[in-house]
C-alpha atoms as a PDB file:
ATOM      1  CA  UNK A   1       5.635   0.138   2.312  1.00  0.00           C
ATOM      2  CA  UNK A   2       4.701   4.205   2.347  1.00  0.00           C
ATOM      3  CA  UNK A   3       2.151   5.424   4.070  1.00  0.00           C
ATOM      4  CA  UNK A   4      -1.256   5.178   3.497  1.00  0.00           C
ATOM      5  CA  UNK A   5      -3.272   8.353   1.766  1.00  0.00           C
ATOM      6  CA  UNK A   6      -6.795   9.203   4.154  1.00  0.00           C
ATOM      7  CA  UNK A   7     -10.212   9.578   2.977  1.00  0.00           C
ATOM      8  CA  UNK A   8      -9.870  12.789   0.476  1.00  0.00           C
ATOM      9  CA  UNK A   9      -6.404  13.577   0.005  1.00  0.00           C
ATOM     10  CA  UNK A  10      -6.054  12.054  -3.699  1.00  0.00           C
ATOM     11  CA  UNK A  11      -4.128   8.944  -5.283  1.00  0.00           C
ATOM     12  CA  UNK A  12      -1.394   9.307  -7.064  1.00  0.00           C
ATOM     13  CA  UNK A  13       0.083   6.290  -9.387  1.00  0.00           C
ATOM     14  CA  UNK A  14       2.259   5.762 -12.265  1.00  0.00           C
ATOM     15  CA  UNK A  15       0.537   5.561 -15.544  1.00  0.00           C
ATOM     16  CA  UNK A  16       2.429   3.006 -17.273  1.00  0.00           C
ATOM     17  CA  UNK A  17       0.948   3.695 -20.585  1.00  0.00           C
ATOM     18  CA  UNK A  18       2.047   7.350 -20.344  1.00  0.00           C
ATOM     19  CA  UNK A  19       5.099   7.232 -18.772  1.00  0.00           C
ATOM     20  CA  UNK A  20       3.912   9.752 -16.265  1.00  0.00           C
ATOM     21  CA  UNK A  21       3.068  10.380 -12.763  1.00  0.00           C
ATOM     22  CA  UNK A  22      -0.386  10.704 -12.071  1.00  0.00           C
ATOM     23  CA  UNK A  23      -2.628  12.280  -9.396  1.00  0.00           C
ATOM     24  CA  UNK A  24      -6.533  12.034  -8.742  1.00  0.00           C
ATOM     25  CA  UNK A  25      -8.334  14.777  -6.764  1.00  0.00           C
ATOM     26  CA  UNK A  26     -12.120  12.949  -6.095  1.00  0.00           C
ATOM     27  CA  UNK A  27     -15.241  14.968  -5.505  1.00  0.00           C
ATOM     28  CA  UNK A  28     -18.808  15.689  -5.408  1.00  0.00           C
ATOM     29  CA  UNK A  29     -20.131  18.065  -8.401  1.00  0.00           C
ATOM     30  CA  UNK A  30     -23.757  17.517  -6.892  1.00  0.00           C
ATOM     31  CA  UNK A  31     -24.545  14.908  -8.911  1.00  0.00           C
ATOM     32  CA  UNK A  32     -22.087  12.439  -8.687  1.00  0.00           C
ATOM     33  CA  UNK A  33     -18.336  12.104  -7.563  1.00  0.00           C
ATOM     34  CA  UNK A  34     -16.124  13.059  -9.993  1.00  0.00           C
ATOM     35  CA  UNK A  35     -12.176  12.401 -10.192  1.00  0.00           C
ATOM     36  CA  UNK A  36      -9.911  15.257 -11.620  1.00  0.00           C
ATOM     37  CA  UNK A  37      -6.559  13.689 -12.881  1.00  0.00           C
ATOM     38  CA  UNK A  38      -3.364  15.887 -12.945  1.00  0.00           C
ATOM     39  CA  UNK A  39       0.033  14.572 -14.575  1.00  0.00           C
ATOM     40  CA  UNK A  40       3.755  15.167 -14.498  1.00  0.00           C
ATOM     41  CA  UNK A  41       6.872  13.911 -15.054  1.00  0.00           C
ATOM     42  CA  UNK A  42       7.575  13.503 -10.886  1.00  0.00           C
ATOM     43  CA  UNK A  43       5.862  12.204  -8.086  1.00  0.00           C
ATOM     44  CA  UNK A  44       6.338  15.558  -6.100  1.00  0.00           C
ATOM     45  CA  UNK A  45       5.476  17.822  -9.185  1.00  0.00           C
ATOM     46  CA  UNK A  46       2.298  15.639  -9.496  1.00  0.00           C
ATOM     47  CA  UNK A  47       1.957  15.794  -5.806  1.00  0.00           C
ATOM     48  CA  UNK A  48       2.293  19.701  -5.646  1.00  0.00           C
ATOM     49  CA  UNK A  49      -0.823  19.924  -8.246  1.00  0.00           C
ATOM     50  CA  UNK A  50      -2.837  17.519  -6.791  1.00  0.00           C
ATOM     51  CA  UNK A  51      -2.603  20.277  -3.733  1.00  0.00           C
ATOM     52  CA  UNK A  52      -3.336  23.243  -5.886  1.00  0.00           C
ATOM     53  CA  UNK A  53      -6.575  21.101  -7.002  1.00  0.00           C
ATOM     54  CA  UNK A  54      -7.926  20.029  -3.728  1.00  0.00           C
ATOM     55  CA  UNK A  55      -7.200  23.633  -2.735  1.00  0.00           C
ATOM     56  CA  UNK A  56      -9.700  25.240  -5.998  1.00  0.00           C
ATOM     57  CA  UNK A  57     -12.013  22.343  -5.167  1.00  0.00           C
ATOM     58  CA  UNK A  58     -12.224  22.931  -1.578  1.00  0.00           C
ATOM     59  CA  UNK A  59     -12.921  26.507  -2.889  1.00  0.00           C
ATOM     60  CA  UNK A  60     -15.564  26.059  -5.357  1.00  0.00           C
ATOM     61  CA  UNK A  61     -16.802  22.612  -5.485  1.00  0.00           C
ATOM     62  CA  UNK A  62     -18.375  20.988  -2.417  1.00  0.00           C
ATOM     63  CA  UNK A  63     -16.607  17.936  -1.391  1.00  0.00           C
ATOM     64  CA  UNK A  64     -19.806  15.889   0.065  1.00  0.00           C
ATOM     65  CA  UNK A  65     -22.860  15.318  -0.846  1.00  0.00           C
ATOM     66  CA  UNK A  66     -25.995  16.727   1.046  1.00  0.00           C
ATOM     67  CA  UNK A  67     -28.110  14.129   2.597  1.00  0.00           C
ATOM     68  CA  UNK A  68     -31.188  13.141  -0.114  1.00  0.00           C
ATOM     69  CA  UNK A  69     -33.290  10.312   0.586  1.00  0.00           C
ATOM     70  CA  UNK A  70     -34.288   8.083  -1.765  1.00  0.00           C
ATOM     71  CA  UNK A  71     -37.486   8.901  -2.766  1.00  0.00           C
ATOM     72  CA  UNK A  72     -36.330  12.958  -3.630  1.00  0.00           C
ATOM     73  CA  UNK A  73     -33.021  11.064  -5.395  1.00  0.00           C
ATOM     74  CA  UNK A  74     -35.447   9.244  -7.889  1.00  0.00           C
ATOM     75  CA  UNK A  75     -38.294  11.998  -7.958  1.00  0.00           C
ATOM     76  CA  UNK A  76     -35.554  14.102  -9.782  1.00  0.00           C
ATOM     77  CA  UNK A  77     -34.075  11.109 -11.873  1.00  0.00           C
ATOM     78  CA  UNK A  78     -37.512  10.546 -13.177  1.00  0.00           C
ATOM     79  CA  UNK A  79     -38.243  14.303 -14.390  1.00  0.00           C
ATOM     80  CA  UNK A  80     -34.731  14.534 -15.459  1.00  0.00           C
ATOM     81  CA  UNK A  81     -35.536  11.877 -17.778  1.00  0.00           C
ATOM     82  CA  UNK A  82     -39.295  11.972 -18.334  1.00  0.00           C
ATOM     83  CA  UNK A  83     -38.595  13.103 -22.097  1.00  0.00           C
ATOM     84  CA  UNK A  84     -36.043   9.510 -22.860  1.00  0.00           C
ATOM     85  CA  UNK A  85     -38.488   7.003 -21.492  1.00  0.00           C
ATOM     86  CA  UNK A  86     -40.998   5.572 -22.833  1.00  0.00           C
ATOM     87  CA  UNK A  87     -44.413   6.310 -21.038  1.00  0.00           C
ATOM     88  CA  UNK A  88     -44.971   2.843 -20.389  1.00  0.00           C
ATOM     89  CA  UNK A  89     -41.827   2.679 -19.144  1.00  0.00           C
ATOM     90  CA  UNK A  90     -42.239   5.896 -17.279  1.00  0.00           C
ATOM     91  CA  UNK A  91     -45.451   5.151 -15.305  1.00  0.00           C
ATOM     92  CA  UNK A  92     -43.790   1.323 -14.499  1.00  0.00           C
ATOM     93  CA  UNK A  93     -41.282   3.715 -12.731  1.00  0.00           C
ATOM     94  CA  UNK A  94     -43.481   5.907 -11.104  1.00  0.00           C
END
């Protein structure tokens, strides 16, 4: 059995549909996590991009979330989406 990937460094698998390797670098785009998937032929080729993208991630994307409670999480939900509800629906939610 190979050892165990931590918290943040990626899976990678083989795609048996494909035929490939694949690799997926998770993270937080600030409004949800988000998986990037990479592919190649080799589990090192796959595992030499997943680096690359956890290195431009690391760079431009933050990798956790900030701390939002739940009351400013659905405050922005609902005037996100104020204009696809209903305004029954709207003032059940609010």
């Amino acid at each position: 059995m190979g050892k165990r990937r931590t918290h943040g460094e990626g899976t990678i698998y083989f795609h048996k549909g494909s035929g490939l390797w694949c690799a997926e670098a998770t993270y937080w785009d600030g409004a949800r996590l988000r998986k990037k998937p990479v592919y190649g032929k080799t589990k090192k080729e796959v595992s030499e991009k997943l680096q690359k993208v956890r290195e431009q991630l690391r760079q431009g994307i933050k990798s956790s979330p900030e701390k939002v409670t739940v009351a400013d999480y659905l405050a922005q939900w609902l005037a996100a989406n104020q204009t696809r509800l209903r305004p029954t629906t709207l003032r059940r939610y609010q």
